[in-house]
PDB file of N, CA and C in Angstrom:
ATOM      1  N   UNK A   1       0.841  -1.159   0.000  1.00  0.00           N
ATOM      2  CA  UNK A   1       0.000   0.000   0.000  1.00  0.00           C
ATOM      3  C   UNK A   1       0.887   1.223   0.000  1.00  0.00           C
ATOM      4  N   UNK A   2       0.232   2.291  -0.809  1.00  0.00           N
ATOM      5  CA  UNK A   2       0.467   3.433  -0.683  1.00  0.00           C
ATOM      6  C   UNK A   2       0.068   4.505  -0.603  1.00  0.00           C
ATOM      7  N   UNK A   3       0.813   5.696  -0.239  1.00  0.00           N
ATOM      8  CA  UNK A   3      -0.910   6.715   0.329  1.00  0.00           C
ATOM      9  C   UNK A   3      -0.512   7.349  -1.113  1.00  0.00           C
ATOM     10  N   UNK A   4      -1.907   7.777  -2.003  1.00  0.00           N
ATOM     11  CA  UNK A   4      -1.493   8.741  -3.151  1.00  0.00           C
ATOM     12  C   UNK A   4      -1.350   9.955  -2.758  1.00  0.00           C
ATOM     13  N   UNK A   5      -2.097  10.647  -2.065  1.00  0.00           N
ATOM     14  CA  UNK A   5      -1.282  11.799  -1.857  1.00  0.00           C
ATOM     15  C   UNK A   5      -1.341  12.303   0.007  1.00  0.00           C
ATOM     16  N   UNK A   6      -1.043  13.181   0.458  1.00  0.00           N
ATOM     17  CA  UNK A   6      -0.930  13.586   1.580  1.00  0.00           C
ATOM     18  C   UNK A   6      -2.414  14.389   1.914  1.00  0.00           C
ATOM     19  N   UNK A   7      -3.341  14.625   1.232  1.00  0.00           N
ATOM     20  CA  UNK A   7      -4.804  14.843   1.998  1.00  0.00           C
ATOM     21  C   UNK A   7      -5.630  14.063   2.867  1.00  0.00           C
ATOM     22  N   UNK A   8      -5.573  14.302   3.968  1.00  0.00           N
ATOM     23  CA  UNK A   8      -6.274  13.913   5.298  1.00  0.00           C
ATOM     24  C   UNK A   8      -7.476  14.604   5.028  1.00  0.00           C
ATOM     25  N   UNK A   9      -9.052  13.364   4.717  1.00  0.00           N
ATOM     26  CA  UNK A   9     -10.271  14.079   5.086  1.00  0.00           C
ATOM     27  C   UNK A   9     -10.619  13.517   5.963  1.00  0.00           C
ATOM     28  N   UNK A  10     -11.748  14.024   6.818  1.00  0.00           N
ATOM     29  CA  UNK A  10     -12.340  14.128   7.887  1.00  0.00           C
ATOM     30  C   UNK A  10     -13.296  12.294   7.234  1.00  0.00           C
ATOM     31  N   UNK A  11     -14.305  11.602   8.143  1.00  0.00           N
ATOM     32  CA  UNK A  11     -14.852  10.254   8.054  1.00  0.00           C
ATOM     33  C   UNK A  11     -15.290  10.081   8.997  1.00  0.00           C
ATOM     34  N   UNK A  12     -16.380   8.964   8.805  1.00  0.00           N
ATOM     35  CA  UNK A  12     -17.288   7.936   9.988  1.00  0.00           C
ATOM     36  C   UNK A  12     -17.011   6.980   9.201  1.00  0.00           C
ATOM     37  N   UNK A  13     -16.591   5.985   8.379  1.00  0.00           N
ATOM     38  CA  UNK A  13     -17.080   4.956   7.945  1.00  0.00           C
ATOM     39  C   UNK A  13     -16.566   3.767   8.326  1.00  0.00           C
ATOM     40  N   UNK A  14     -14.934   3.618   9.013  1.00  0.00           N
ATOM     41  CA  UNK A  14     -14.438   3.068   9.137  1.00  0.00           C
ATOM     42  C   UNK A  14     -14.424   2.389  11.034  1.00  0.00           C
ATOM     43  N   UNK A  15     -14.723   3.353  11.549  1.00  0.00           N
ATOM     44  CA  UNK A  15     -14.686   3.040  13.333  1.00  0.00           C
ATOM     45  C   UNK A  15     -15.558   3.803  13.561  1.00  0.00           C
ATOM     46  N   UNK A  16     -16.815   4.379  12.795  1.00  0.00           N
ATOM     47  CA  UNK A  16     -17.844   5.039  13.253  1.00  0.00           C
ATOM     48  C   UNK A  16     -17.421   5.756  14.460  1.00  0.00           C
ATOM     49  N   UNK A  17     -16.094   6.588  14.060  1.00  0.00           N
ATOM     50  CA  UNK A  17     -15.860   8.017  15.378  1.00  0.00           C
ATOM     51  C   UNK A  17     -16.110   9.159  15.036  1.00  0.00           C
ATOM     52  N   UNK A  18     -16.235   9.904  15.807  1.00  0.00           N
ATOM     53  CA  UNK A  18     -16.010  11.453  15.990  1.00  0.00           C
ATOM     54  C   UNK A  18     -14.976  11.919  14.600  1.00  0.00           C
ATOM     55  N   UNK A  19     -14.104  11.579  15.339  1.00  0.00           N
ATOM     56  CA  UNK A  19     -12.385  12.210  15.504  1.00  0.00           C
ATOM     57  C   UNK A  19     -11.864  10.631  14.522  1.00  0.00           C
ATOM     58  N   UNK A  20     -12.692  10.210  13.371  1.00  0.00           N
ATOM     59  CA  UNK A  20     -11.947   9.263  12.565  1.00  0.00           C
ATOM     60  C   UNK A  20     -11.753  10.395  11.118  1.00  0.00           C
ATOM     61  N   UNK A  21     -10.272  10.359  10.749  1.00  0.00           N
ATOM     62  CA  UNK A  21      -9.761  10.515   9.249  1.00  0.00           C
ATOM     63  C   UNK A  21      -9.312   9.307   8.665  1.00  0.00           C
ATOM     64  N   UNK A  22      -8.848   9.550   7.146  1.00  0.00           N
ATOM     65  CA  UNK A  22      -9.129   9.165   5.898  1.00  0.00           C
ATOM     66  C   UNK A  22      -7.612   9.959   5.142  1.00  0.00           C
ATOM     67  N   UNK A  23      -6.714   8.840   4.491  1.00  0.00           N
ATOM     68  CA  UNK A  23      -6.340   9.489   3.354  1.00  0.00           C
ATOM     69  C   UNK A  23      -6.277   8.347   2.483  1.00  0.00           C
ATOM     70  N   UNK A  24      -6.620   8.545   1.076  1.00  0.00           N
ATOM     71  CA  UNK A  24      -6.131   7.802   0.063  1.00  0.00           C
ATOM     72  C   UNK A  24      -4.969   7.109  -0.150  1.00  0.00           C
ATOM     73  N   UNK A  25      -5.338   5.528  -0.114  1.00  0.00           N
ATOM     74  CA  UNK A  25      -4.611   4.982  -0.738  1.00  0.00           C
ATOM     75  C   UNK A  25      -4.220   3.942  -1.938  1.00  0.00           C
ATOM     76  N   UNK A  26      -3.276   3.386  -2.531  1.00  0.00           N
ATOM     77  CA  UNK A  26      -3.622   2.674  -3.599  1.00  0.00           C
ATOM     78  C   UNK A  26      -2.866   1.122  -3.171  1.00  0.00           C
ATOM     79  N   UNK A  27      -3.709   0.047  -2.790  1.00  0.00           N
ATOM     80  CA  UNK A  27      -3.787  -1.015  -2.478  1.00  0.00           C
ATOM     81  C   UNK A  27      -2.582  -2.139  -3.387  1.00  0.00           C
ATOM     82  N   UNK A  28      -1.268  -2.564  -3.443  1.00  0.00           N
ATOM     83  CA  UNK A  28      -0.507  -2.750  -4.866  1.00  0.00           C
ATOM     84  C   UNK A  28      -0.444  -4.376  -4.565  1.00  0.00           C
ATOM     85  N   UNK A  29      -0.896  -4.947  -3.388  1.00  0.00           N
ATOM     86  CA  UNK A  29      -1.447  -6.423  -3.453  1.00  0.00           C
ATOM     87  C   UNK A  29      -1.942  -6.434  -2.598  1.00  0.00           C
ATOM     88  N   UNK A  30      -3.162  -7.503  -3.057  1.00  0.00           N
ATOM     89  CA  UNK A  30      -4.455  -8.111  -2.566  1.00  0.00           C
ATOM     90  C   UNK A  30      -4.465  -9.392  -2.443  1.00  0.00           C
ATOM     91  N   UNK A  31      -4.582  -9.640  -0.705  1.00  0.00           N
ATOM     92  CA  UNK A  31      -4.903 -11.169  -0.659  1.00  0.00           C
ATOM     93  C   UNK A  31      -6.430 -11.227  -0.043  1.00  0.00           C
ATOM     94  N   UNK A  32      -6.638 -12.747  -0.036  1.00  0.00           N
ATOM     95  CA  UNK A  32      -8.001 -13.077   0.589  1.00  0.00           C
ATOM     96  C   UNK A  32      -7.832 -13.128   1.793  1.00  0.00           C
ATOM     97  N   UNK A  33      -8.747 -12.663   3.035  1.00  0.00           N
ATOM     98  CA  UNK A  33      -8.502 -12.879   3.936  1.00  0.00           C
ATOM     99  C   UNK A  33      -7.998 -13.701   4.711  1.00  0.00           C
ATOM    100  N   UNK A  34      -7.739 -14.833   4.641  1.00  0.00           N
ATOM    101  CA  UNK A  34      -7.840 -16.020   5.049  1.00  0.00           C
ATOM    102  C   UNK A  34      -6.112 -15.950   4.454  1.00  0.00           C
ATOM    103  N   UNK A  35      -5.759 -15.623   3.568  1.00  0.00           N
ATOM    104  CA  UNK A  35      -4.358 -15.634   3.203  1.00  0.00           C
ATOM    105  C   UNK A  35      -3.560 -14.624   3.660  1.00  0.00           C
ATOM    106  N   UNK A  36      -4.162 -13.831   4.333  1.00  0.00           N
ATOM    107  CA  UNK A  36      -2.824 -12.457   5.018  1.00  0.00           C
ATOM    108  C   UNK A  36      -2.251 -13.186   6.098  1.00  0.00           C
ATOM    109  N   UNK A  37      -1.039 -12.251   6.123  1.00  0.00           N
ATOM    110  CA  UNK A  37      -0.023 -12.422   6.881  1.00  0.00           C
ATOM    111  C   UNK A  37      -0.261 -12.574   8.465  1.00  0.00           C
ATOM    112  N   UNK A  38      -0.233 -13.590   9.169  1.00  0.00           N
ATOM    113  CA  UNK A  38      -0.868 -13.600  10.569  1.00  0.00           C
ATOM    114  C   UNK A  38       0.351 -12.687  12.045  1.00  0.00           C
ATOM    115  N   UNK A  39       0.087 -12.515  12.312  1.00  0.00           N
ATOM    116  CA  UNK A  39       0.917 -12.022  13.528  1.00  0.00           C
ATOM    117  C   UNK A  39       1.870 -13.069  14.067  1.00  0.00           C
ATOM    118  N   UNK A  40       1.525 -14.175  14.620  1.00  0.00           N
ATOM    119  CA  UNK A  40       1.802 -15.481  15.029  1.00  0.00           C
ATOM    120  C   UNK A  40       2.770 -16.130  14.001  1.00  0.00           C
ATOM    121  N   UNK A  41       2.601 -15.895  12.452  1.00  0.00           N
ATOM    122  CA  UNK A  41       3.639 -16.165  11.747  1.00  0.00           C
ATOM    123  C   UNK A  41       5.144 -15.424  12.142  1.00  0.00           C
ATOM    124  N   UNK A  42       5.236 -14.185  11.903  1.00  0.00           N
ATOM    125  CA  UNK A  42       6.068 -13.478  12.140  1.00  0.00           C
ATOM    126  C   UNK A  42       6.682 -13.578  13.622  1.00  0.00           C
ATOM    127  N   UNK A  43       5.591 -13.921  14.274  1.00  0.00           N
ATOM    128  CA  UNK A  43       6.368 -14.115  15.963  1.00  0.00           C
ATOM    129  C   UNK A  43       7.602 -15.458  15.913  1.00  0.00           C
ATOM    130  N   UNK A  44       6.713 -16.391  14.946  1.00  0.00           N
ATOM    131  CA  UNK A  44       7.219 -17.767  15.148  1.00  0.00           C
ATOM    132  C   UNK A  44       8.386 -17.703  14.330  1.00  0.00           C
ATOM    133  N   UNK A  45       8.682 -17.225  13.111  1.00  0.00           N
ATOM    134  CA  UNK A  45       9.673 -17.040  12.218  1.00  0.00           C
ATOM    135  C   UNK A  45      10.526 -15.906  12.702  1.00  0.00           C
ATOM    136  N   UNK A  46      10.694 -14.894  13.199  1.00  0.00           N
ATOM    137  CA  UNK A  46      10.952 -13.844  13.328  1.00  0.00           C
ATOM    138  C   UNK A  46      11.429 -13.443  14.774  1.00  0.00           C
ATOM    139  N   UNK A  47      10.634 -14.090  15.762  1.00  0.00           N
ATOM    140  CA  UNK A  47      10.195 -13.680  17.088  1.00  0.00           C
ATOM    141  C   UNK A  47      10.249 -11.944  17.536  1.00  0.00           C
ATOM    142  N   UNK A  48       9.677 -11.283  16.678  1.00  0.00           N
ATOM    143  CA  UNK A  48       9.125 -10.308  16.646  1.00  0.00           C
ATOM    144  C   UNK A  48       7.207 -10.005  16.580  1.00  0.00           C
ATOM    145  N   UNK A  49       7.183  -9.530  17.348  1.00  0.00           N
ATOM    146  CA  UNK A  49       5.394  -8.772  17.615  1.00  0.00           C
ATOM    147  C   UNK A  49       4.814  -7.734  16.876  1.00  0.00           C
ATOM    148  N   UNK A  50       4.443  -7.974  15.782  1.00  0.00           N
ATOM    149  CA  UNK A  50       4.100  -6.887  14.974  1.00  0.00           C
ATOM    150  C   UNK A  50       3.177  -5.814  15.591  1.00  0.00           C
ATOM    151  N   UNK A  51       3.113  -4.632  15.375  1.00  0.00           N
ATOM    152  CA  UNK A  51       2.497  -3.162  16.018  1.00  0.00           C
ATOM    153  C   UNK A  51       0.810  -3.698  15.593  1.00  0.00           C
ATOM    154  N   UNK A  52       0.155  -3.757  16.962  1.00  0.00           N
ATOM    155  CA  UNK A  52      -1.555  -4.124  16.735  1.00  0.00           C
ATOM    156  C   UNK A  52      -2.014  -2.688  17.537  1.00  0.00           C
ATOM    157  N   UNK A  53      -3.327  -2.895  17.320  1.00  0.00           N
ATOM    158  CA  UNK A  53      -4.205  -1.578  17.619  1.00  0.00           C
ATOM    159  C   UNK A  53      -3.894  -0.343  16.787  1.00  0.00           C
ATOM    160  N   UNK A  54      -3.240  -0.654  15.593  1.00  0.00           N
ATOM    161  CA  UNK A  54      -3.558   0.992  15.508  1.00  0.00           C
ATOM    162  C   UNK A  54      -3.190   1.219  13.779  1.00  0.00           C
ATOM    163  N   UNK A  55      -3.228   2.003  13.182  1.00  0.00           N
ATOM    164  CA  UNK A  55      -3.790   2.239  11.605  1.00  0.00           C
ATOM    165  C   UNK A  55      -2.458   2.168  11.491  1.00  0.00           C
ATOM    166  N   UNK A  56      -1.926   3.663  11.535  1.00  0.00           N
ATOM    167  CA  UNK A  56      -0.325   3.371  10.662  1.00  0.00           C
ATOM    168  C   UNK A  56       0.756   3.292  12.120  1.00  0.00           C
ATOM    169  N   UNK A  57       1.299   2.472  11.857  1.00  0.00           N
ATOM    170  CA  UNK A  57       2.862   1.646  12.726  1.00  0.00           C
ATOM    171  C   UNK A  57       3.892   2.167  11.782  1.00  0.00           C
ATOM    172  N   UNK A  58       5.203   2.382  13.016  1.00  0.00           N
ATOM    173  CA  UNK A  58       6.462   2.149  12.416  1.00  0.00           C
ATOM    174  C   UNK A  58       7.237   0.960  12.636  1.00  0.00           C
ATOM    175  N   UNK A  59       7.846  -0.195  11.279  1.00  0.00           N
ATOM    176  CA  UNK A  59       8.248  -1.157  11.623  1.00  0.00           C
ATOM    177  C   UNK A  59       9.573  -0.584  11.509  1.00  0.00           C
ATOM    178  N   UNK A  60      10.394  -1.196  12.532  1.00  0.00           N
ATOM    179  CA  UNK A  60      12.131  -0.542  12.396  1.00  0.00           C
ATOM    180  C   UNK A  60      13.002  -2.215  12.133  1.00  0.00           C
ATOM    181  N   UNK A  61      12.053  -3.324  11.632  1.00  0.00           N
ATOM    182  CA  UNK A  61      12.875  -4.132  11.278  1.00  0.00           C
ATOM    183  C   UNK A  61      12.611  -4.280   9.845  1.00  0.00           C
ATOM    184  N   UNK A  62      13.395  -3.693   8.739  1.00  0.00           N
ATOM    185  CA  UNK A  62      12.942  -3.784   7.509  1.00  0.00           C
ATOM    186  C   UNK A  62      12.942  -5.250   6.274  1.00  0.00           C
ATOM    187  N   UNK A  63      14.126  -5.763   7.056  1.00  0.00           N
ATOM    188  CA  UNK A  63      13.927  -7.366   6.811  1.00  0.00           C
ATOM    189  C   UNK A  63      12.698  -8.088   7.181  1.00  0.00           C
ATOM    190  N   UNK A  64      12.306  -7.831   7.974  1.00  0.00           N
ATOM    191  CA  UNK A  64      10.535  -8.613   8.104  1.00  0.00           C
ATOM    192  C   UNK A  64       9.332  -7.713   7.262  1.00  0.00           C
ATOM    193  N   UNK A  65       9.550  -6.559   7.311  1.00  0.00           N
ATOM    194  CA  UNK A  65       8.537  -5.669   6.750  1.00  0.00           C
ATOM    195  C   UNK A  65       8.831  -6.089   4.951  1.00  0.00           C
ATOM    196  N   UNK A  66      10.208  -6.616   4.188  1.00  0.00           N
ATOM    197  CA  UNK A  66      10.251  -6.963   3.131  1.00  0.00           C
ATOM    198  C   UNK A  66       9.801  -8.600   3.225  1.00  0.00           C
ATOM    199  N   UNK A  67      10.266  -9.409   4.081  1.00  0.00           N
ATOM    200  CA  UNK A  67       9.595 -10.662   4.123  1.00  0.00           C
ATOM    201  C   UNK A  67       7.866 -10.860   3.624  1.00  0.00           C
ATOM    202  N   UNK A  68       6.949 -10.076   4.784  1.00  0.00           N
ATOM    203  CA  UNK A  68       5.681  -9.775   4.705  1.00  0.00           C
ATOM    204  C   UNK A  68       5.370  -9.259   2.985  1.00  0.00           C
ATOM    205  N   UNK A  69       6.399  -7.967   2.379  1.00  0.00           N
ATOM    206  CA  UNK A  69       5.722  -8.066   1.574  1.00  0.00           C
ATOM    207  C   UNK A  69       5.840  -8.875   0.410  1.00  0.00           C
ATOM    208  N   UNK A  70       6.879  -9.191   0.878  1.00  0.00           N
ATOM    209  CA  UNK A  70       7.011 -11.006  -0.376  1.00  0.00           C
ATOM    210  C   UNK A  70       6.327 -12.109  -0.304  1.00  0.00           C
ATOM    211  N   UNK A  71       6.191 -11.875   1.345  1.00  0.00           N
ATOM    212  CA  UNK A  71       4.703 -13.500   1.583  1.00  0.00           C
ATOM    213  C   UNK A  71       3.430 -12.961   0.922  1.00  0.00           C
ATOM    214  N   UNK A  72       3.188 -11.975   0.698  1.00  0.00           N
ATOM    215  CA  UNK A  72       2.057 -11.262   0.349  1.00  0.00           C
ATOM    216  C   UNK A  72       1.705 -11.256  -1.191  1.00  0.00           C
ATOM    217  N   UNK A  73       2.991 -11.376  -1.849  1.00  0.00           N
ATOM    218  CA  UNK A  73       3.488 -11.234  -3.438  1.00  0.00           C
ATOM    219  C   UNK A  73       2.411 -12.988  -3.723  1.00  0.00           C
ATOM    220  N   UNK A  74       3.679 -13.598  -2.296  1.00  0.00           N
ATOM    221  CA  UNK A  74       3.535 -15.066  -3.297  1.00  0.00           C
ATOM    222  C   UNK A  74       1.800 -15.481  -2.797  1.00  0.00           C
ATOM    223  N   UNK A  75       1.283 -15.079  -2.020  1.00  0.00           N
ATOM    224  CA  UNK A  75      -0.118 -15.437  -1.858  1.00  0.00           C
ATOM    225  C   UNK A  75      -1.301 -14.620  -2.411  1.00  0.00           C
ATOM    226  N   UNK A  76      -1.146 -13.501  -3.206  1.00  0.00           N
ATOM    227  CA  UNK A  76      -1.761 -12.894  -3.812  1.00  0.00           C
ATOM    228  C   UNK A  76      -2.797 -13.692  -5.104  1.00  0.00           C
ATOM    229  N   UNK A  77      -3.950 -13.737  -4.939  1.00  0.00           N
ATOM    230  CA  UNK A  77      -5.025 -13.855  -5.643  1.00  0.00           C
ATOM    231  C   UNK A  77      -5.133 -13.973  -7.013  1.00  0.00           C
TER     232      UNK A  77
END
């Protein structure tokens, strides 16, 4: 994923909040649910805890963040 541009709009649709925004992005692989990358994978391969609760994370291990998006390549739809 990528954000296309840097406009933040205002939203309800996603966590039905107040105080929820929105920016565009363009999706560059798609898996089925059932095929994304699990947390528990990465713990077990990796023994790293990927960032939960929250929209955008910083990963500071970029070897797993390229792993993910290669598991993602090869399970893509």
């Amino acid at each position: 994923m990528h954000i296309v541009n840097g406009q933040v709009v205002p939203g309800d649709k996603v966590f039905n909040e107040v105080r929820e925004f929105h920016v565009k992005v363009k999706w560059e692989t798609v898996v089925d649910d059932d095929k994304g990358v699990k947390n528990w994978e990465v713990r077990q391969k990796y023994d790293y805890g990927l960032p939960v609760r929250n929209v955008f994370c910083g990963m500071y291990r970029h070897d797993i963040a390229n792993w993910i998006a290669d598991e993602l390549q090869r399970r893509k739809q």
